[in-house]
Protein backbone atom coordinates (compact mmCIF):
# COMPACT_ATOMS: atom_id res chain seq x y z
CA UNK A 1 -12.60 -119.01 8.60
CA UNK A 2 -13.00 -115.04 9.36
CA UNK A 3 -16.72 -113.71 9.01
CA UNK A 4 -17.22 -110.08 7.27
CA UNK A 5 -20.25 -107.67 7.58
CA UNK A 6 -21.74 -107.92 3.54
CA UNK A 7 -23.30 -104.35 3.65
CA UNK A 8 -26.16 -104.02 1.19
CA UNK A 9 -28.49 -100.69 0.60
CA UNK A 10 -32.19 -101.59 0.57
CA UNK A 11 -31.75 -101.21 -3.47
CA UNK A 12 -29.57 -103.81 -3.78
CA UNK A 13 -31.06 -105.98 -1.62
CA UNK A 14 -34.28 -105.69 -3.97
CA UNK A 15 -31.87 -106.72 -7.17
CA UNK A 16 -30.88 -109.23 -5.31
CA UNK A 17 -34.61 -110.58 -4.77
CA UNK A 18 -35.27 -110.11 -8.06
CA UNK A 19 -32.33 -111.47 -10.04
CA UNK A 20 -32.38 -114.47 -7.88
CA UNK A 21 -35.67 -115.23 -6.64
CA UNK A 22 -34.94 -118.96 -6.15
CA UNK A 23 -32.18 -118.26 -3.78
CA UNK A 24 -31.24 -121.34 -1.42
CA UNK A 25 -28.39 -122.73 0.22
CA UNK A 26 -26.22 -124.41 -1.36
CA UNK A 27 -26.90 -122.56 -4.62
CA UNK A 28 -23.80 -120.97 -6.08
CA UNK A 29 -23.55 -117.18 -7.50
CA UNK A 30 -21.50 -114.05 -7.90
CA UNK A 31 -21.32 -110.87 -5.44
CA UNK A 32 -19.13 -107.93 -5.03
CA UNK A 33 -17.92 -105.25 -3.32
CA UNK A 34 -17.05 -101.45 -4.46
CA UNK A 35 -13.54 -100.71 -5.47
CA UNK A 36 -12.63 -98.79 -2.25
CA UNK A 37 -12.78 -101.98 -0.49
CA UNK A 38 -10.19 -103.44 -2.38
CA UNK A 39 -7.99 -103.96 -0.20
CA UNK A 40 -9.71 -105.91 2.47
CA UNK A 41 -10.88 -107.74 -0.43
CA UNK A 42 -7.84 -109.13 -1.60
CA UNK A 43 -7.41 -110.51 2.30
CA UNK A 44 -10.91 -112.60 2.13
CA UNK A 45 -9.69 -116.45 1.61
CA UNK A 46 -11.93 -120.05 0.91
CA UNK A 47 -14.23 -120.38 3.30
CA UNK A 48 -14.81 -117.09 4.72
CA UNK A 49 -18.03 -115.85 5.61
CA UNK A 50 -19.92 -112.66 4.57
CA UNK A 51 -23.18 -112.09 6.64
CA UNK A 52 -25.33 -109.86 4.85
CA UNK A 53 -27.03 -107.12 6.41
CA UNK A 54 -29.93 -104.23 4.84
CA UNK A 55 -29.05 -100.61 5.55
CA UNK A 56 -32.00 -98.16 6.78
CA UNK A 57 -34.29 -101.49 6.94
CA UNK A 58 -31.67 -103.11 9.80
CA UNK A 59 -32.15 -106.62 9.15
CA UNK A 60 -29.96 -109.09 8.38
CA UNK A 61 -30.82 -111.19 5.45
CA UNK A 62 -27.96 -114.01 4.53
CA UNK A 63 -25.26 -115.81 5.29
CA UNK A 64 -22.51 -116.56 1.78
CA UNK A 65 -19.28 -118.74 1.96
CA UNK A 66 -16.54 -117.67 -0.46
CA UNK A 67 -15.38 -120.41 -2.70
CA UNK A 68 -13.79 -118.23 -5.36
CA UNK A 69 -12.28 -115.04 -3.76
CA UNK A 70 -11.69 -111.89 -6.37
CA UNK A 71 -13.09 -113.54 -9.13
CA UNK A 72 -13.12 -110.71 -11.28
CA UNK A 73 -13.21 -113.14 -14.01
CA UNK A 74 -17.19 -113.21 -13.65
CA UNK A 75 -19.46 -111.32 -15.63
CA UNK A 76 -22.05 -109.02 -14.21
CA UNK A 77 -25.11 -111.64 -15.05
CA UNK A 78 -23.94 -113.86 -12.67
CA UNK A 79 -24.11 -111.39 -9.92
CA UNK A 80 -25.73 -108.14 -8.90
CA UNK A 81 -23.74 -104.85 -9.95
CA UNK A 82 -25.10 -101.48 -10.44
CA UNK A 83 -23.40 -98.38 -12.62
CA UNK A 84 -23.82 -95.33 -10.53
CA UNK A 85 -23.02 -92.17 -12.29
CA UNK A 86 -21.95 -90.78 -9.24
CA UNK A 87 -17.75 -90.10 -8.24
CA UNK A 88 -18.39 -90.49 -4.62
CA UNK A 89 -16.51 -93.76 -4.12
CA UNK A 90 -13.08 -92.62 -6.26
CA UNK A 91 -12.23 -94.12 -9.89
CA UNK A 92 -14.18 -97.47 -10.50
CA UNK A 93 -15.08 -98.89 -13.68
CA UNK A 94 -18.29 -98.89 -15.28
CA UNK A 95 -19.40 -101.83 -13.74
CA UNK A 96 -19.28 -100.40 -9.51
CA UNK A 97 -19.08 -103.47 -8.23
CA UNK A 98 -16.43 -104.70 -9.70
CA UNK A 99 -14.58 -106.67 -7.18
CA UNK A 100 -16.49 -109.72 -7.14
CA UNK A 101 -16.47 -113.49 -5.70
CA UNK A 102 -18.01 -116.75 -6.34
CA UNK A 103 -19.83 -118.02 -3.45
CA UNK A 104 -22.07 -120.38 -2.04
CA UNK A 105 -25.48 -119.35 -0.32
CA UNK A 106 -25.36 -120.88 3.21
CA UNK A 107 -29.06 -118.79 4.20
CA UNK A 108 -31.53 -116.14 2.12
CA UNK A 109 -33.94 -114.49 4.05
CA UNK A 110 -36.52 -113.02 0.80
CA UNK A 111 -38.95 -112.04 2.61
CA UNK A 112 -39.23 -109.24 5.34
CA UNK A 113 -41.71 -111.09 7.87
CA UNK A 114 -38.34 -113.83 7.84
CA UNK A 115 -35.60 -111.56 7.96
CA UNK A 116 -33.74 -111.16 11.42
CA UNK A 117 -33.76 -107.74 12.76
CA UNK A 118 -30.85 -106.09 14.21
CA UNK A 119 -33.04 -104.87 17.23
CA UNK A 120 -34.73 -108.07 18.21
CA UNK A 121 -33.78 -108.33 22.04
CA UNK A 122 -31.98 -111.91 21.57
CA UNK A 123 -29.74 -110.60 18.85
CA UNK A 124 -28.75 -107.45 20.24
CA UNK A 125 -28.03 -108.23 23.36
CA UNK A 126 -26.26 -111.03 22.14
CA UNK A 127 -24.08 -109.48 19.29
CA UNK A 128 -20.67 -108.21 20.80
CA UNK A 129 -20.69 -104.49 18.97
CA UNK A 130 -24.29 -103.62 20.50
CA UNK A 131 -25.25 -105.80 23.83
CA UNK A 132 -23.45 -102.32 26.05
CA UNK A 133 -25.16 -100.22 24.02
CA UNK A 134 -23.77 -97.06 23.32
CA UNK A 135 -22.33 -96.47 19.19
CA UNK A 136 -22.47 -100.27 17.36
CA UNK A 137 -23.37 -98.39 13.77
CA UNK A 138 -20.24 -98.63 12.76
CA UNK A 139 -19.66 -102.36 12.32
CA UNK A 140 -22.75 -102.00 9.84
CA UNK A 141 -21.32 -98.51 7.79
CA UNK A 142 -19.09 -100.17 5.42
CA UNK A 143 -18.71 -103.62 3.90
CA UNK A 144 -16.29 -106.30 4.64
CA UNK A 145 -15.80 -105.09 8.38
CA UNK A 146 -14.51 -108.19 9.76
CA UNK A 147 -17.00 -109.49 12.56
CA UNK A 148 -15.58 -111.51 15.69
CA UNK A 149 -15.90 -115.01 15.00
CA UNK A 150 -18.85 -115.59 18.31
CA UNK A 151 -20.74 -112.86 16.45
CA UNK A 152 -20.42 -114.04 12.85
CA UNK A 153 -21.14 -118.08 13.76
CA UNK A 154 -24.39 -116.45 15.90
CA UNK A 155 -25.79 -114.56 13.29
CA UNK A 156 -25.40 -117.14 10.53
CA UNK A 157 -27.68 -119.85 12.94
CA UNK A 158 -29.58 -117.54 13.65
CA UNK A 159 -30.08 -116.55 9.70
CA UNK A 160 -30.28 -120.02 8.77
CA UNK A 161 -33.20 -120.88 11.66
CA UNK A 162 -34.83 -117.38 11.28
CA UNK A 163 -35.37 -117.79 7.17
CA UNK A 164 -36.41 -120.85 7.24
């Protein structure tokens, strides 16, 4: 099992709330990833973890296993996608978030006084990329960054206990 940083902009984050505002674990669903993250994509096996974390807001917010990785099979009401009309991220089809897997919801934080700051003192002096200080933005600047495993296994019990 190899954990991955699940990058989300506030906006998604918020279609995320609101598409699934039941959201528990052990409840099943579709996410993806842009198409310049392809590659790493097609590396993500059963049983991985993504640990999902909120740009500009700097919390992190869930905790997914992948059960079905690049299920591109699924349609976009199982999941969350956006179109952007934007070129920024290279060719992608209509549907931006178009690499997508099934997974299973291991911890959902939906609301902000239960989500797990980056900051707080026990997780970062704890997390590997930001206990020396110093530049640690860049595990959280692009999806599917693959996390050391101490870091990944810490932030999901801590999700999981903090969401609760």
């Amino acid at each position: 099992m190899t954990y991955y940083a699940d990058i989300m902009t506030p906006e998604v984050y918020n279609a995320w709330t609101t598409v699934h505002p039941n959201l528990k674990p052990g409840d099943v669903t579709v996410t993806g990833v842009r198409c310049n993250r392809e590659a790493t994509a097609r590396s993500l096996r059963v049983g991985d973890r993504l640990i999902s974390y909120v740009t500009e807001d700097m919390y992190w917010v869930g905790a997914f296993e992948i059960i079905l990785p690049t299920a591109s099979q699924h349609i976009a009401k199982n999941g969350v996608y956006f179109v952007e009309t934007s070129s920024r991220w290279g060719p992608c089809p209509p549907d931006e978030f178009h690499i997508r897997f099934e997974v299973k919801v291991l911890a959902w934080s939906k609301y902000y006084n239960k989500m797990l700051r980056i900051h707080h003192p026990d997780v970062f002096g704890t997390l590997s990329f930001t206990k020396n200080g110093g530049r640690w933005s860049w595990m959280v600047q692009q999806t599917l960054m693959k996390m050391k495993d101490k870091d990944g296994r810490f932030l999901e019990k801590r999700i999981k206990r903090y969401g609760k």
